[in-house]
C-alpha atoms as a PDB file:
ATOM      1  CA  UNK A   1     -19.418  -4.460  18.509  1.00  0.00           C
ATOM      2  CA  UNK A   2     -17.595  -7.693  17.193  1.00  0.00           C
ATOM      3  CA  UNK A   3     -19.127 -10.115  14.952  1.00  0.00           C
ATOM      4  CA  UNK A   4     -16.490 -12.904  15.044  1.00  0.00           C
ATOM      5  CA  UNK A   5     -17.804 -15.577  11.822  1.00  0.00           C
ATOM      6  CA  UNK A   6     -16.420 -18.875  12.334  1.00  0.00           C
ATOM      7  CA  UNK A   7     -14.421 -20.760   9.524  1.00  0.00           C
ATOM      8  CA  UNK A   8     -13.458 -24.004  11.590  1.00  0.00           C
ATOM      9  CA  UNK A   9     -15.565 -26.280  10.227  1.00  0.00           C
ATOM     10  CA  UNK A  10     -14.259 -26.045   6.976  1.00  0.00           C
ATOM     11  CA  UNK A  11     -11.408 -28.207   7.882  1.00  0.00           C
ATOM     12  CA  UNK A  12     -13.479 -31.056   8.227  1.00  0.00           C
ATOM     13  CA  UNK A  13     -14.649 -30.907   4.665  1.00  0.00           C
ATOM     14  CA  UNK A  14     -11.184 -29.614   2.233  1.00  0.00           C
ATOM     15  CA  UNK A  15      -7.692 -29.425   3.117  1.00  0.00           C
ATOM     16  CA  UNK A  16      -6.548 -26.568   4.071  1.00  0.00           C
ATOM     17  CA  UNK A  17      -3.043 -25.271   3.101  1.00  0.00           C
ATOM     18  CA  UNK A  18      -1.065 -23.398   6.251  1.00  0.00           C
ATOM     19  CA  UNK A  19       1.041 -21.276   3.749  1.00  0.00           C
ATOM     20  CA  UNK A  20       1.263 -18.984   0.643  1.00  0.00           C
ATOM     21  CA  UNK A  21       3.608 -20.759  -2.017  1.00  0.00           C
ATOM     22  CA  UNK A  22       1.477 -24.248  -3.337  1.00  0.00           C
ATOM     23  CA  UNK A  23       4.504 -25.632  -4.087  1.00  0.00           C
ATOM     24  CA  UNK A  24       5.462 -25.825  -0.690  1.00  0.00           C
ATOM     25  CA  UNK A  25       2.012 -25.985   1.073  1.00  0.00           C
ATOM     26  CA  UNK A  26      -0.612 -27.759  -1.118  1.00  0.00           C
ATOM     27  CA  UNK A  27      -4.118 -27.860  -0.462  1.00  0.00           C
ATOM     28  CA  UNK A  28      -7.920 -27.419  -1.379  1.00  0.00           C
ATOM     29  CA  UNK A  29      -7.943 -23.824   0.183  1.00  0.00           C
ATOM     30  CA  UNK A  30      -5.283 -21.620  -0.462  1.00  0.00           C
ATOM     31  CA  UNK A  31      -3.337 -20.343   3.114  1.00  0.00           C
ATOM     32  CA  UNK A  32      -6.136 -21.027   5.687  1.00  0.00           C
ATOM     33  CA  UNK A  33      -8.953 -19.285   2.929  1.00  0.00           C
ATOM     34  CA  UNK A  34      -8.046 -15.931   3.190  1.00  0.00           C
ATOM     35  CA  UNK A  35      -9.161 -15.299   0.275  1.00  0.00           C
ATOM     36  CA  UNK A  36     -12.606 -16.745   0.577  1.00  0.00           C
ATOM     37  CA  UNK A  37     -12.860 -14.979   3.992  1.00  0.00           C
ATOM     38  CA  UNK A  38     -12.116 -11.510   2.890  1.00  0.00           C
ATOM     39  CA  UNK A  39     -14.471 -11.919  -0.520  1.00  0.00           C
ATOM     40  CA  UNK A  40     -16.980 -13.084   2.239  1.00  0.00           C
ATOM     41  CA  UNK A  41     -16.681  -9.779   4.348  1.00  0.00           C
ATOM     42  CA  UNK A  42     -16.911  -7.443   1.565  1.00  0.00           C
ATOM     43  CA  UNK A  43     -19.819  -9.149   0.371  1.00  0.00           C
ATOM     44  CA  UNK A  44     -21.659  -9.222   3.934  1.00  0.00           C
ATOM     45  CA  UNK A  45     -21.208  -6.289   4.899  1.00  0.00           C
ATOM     46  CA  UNK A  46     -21.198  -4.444   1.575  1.00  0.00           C
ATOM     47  CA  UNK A  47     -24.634  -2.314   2.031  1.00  0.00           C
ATOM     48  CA  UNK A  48     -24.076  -2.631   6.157  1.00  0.00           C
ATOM     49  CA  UNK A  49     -20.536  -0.447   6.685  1.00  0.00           C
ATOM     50  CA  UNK A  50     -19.690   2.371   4.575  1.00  0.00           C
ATOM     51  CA  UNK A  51     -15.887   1.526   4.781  1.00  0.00           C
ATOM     52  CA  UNK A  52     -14.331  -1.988   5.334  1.00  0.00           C
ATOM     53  CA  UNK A  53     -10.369  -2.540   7.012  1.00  0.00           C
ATOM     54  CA  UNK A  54      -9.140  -5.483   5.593  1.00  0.00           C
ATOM     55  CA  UNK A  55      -6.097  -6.288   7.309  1.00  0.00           C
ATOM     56  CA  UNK A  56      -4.888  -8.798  10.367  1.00  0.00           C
ATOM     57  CA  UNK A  57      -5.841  -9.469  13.492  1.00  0.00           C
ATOM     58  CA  UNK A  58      -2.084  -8.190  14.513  1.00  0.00           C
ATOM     59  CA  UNK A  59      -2.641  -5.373  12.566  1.00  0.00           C
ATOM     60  CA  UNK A  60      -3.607  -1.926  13.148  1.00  0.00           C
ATOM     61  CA  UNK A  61      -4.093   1.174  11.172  1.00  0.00           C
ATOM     62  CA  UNK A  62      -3.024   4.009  12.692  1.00  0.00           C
ATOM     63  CA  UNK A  63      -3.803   7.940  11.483  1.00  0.00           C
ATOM     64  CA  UNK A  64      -0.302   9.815  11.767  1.00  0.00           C
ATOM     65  CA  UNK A  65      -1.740  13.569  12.161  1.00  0.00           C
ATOM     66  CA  UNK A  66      -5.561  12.893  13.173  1.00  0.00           C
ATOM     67  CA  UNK A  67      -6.639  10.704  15.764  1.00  0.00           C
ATOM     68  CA  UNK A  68      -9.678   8.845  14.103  1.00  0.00           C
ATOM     69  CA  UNK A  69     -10.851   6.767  11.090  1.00  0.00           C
ATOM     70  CA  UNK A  70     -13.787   9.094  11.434  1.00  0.00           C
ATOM     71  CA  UNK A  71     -11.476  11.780  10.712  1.00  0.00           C
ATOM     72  CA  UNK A  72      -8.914  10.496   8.515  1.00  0.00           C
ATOM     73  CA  UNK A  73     -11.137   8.890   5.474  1.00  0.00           C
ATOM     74  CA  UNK A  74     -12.650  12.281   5.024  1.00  0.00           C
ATOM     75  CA  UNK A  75      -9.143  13.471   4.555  1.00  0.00           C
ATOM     76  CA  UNK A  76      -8.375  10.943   1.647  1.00  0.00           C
ATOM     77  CA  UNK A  77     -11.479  11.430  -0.115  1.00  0.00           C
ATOM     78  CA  UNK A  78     -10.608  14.706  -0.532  1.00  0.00           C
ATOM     79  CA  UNK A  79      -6.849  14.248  -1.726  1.00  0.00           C
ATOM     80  CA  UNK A  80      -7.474  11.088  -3.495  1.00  0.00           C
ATOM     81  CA  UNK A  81     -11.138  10.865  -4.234  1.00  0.00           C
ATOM     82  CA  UNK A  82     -13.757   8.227  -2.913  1.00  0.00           C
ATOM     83  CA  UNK A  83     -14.596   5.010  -4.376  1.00  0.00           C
ATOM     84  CA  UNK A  84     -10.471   3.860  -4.232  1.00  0.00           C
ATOM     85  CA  UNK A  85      -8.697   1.078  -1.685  1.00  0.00           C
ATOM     86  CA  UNK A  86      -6.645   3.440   0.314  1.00  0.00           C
ATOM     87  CA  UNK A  87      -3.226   1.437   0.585  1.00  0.00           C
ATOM     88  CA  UNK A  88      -1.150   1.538   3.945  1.00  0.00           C
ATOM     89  CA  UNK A  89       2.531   1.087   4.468  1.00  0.00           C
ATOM     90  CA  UNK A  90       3.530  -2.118   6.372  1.00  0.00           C
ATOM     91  CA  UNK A  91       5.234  -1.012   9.718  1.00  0.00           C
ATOM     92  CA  UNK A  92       7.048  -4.241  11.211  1.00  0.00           C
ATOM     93  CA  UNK A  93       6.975  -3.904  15.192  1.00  0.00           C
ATOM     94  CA  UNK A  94       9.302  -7.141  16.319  1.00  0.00           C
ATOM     95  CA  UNK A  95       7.544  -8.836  19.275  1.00  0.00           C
ATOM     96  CA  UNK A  96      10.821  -9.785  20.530  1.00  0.00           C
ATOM     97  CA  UNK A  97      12.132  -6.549  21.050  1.00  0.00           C
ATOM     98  CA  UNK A  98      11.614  -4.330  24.510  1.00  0.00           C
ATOM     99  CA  UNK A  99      13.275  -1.363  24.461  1.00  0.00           C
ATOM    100  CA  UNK A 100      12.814   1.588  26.425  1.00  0.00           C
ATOM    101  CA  UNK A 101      12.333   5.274  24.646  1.00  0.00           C
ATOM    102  CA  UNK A 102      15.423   6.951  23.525  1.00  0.00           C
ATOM    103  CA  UNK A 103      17.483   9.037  25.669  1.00  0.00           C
ATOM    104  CA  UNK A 104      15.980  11.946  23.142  1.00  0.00           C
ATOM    105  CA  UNK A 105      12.374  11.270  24.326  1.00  0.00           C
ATOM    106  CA  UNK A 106      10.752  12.227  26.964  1.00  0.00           C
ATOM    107  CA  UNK A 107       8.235  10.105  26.771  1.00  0.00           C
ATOM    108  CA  UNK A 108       7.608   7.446  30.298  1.00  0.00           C
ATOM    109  CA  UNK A 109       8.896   3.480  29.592  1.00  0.00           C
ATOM    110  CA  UNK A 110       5.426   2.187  28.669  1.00  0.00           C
ATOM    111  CA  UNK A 111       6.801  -1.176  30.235  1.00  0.00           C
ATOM    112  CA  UNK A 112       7.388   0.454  33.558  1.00  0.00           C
ATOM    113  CA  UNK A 113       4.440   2.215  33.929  1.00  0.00           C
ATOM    114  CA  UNK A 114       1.641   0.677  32.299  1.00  0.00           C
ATOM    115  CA  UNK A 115      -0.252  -2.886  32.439  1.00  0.00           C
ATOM    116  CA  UNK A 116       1.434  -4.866  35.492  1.00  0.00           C
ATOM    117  CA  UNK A 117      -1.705  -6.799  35.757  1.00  0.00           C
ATOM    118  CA  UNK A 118      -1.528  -8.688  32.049  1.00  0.00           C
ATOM    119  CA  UNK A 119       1.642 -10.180  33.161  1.00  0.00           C
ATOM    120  CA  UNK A 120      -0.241 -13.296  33.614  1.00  0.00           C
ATOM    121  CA  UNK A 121      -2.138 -13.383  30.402  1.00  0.00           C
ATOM    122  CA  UNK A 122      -1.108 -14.834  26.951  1.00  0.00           C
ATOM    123  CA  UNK A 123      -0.523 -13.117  24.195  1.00  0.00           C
ATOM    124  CA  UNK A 124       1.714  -9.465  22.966  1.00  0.00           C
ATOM    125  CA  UNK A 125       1.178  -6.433  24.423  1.00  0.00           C
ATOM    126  CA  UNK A 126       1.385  -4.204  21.698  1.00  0.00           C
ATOM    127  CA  UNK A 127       2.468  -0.526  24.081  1.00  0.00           C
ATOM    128  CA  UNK A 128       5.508  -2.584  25.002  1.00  0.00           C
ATOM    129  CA  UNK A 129       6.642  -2.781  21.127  1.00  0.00           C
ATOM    130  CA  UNK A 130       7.768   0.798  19.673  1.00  0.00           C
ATOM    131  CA  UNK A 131      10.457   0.245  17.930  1.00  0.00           C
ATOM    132  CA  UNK A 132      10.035  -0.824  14.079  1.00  0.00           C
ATOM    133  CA  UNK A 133      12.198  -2.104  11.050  1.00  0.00           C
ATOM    134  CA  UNK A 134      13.469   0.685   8.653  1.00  0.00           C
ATOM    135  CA  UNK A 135      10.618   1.096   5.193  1.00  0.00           C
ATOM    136  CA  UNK A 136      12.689  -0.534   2.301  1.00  0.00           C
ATOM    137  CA  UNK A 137      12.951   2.267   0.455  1.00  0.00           C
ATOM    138  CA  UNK A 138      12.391   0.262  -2.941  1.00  0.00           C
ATOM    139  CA  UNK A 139       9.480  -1.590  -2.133  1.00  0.00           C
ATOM    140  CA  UNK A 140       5.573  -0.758  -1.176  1.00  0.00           C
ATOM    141  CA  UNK A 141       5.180  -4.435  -0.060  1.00  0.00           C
ATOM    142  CA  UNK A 142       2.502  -6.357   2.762  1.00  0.00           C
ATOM    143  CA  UNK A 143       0.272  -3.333   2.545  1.00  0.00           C
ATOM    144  CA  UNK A 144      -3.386  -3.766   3.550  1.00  0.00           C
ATOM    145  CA  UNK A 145      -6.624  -1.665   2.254  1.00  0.00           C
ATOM    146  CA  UNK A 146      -9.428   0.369   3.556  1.00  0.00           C
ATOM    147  CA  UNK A 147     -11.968   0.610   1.059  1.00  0.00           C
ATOM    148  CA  UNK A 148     -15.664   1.299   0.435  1.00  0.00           C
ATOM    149  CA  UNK A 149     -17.223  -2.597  -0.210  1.00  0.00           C
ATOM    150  CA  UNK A 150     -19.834  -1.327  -2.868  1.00  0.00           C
ATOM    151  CA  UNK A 151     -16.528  -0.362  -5.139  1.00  0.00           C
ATOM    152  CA  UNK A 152     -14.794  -3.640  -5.189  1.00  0.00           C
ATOM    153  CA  UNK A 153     -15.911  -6.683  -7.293  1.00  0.00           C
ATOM    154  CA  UNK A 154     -13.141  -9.294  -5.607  1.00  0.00           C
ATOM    155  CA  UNK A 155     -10.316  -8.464  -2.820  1.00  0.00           C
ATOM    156  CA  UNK A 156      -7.010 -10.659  -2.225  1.00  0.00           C
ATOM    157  CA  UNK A 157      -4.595 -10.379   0.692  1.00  0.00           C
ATOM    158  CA  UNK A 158      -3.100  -7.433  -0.492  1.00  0.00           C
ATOM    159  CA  UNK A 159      -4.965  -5.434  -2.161  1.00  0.00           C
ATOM    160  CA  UNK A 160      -7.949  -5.477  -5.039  1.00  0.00           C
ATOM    161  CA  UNK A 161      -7.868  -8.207  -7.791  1.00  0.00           C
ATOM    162  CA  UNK A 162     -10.641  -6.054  -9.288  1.00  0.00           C
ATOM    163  CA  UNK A 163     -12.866  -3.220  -8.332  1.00  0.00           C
ATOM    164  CA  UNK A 164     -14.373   0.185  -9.791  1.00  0.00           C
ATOM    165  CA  UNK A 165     -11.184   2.595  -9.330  1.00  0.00           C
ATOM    166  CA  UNK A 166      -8.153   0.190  -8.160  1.00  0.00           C
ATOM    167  CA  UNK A 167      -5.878   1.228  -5.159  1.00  0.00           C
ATOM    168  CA  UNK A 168      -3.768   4.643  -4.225  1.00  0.00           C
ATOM    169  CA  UNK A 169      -0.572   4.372  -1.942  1.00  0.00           C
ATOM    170  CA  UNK A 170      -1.373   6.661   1.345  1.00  0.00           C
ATOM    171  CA  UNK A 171       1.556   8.932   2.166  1.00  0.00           C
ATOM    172  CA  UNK A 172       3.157   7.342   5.673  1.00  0.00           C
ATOM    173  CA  UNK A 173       3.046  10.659   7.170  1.00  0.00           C
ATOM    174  CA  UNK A 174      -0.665  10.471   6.941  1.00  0.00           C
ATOM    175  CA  UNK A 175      -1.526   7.178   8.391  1.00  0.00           C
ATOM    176  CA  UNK A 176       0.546   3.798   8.350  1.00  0.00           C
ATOM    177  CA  UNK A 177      -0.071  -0.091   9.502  1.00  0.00           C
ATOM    178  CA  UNK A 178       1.795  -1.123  12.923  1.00  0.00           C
ATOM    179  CA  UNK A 179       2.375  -4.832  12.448  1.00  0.00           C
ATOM    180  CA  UNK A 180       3.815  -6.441  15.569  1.00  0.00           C
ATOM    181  CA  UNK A 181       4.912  -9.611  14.283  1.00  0.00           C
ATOM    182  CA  UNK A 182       8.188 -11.840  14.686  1.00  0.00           C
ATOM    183  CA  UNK A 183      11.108 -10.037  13.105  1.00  0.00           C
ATOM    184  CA  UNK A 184      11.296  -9.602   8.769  1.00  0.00           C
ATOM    185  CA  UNK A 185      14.422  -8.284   8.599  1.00  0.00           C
ATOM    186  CA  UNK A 186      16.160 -10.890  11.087  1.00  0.00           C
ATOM    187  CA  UNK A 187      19.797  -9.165  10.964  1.00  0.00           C
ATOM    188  CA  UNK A 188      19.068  -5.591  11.864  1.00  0.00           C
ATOM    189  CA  UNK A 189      21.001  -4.344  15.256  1.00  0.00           C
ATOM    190  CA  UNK A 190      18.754  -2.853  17.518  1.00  0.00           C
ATOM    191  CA  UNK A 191      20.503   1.296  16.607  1.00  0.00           C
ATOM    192  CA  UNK A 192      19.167   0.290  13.290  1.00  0.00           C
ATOM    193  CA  UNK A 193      15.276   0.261  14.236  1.00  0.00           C
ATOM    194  CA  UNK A 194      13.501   3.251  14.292  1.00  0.00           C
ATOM    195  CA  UNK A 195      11.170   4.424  17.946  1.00  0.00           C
ATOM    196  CA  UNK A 196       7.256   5.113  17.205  1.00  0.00           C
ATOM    197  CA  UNK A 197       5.530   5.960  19.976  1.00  0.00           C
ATOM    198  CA  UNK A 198       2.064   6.824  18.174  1.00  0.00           C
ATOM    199  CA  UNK A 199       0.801   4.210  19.899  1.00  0.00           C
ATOM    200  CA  UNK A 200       0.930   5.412  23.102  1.00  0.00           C
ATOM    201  CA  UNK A 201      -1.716   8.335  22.294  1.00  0.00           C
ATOM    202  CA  UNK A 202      -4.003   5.143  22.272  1.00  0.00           C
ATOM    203  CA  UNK A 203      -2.399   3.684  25.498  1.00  0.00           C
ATOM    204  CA  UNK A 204      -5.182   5.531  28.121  1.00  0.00           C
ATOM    205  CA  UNK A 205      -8.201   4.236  26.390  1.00  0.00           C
ATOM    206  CA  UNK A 206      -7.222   0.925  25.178  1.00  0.00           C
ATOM    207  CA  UNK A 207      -5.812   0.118  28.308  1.00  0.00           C
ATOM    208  CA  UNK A 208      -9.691   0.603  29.931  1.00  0.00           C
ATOM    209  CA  UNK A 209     -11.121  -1.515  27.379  1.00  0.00           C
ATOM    210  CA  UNK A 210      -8.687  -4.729  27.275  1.00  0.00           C
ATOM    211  CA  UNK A 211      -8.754  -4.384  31.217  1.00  0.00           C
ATOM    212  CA  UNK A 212     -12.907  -4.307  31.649  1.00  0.00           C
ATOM    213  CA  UNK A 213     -12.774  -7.317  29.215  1.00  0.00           C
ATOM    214  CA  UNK A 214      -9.726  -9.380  30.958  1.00  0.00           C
ATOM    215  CA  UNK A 215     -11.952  -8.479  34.322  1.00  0.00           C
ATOM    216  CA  UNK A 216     -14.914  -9.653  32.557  1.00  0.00           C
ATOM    217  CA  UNK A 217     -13.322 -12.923  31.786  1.00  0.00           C
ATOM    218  CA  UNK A 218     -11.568 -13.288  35.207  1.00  0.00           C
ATOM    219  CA  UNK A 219      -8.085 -13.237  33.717  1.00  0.00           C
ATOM    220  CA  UNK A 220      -7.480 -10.400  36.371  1.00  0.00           C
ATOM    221  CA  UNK A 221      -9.164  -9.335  39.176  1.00  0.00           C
ATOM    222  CA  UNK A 222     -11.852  -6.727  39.460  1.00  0.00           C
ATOM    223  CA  UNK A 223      -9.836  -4.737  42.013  1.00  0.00           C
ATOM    224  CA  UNK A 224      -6.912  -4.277  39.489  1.00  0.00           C
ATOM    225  CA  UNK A 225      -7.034  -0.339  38.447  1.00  0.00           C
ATOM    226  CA  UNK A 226      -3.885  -0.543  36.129  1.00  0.00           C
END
């Protein structure tokens, strides 16, 4: 289920700044409320969900060696202990790069073989985005959190201003964030990303779901099957 809470209105009553730095984008509410929105969540839902994602809606947590939330926050409790914001690595998929697989994979061109019938329908397939920019080595940075509401007192955009235990960093062999965004690093060649195709162990299922809603809808027909 989706509970989508509306925040349009408050644009009628403050002004609301479109970016981060006030210098450069001044307003009532800082960078479309963010902030507000995600102290809102924890708050709402804090004796409702025993975890809370706070991330994007172009981003996506992804467990690297089990194939579940339901399985991987068990798995952290254990190594790190409960009652912390579990930190995930930033994973930059550029939208404007299509790619097929490496000569080295085996794996099918998910462009070729998957979703013909979105063609027609706005916005990024994410199975047709598998190549991401290289981790800066020096730098945890753009993270988001996955943390038990009852244990924070006040979120921010990254992170936890202040909350019972404060954050740990989760190891990016264990689970990571796939961000399919624009481009960061804007002057890597393409030999210099690196191919993830976790996403594709996803591709069955999601595939079903986006399709019975885009049928739903009548973005495509009912008789499409892929």
């Amino acid at each position: 289920f989706m509970e989508v809470i509306p925040w349009s209105k408050l644009s009628k009553l403050l002004n609301v700044s479109p970016g981060w730095q006030p210098e450069y984008s001044p307003g009532d509410l800082h960078y479309y409320g963010q902030i507000p929105a995600l102290n809102d969540c924890v708050y709402r839902y804090m004796y409702q969900s025993k975890y809370l994602a706070l991330h994007d809606m172009d981003e996506l947590i992804l467990p690297q060696s089990v194939d579940s939330w339901r399985e991987l926050l068990p798995l952290l409790e254990q190594k790190h202990g409960a009652d912390f914001g579990y930190m995930f690595e930033n994973a930059v998929f550029p939208n404007t790069i299509k790619l097929p697989p490496p000569t080295s994979h085996t794996t099918q061109d998910p462009q070729s073989s998957c979703c013909t019938g979105w063609q027609g329908v706005s916005g990024v397939n994410i199975l047709a985005h598998l190549y991401h920019e290289p981790f800066n080595q020096k730098e945890f940075s753009n993270f988001k959190i996955i943390v038990n509401p009852r244990a924070v007192f006040a979120p921010t955009v990254h992170g936890l201003l202040n909350s019972q235990k404060g954050c740990v960093r989760v190891d990016s062999n264990v689970a990571i964030m796939y961000h399919t965004r624009p481009p960061v690093q804007t002057k890597l060649t393409t030999d210099q990303l690196v191919y993830d195709d976790r996403l594709l162990s996803y591709s069955a299922r999601l595939t079903l779901a986006v399709n019975t809603v885009l049928k739903e809808i009548g973005l495509i027909p009912e008789d499409n099957t892929e």
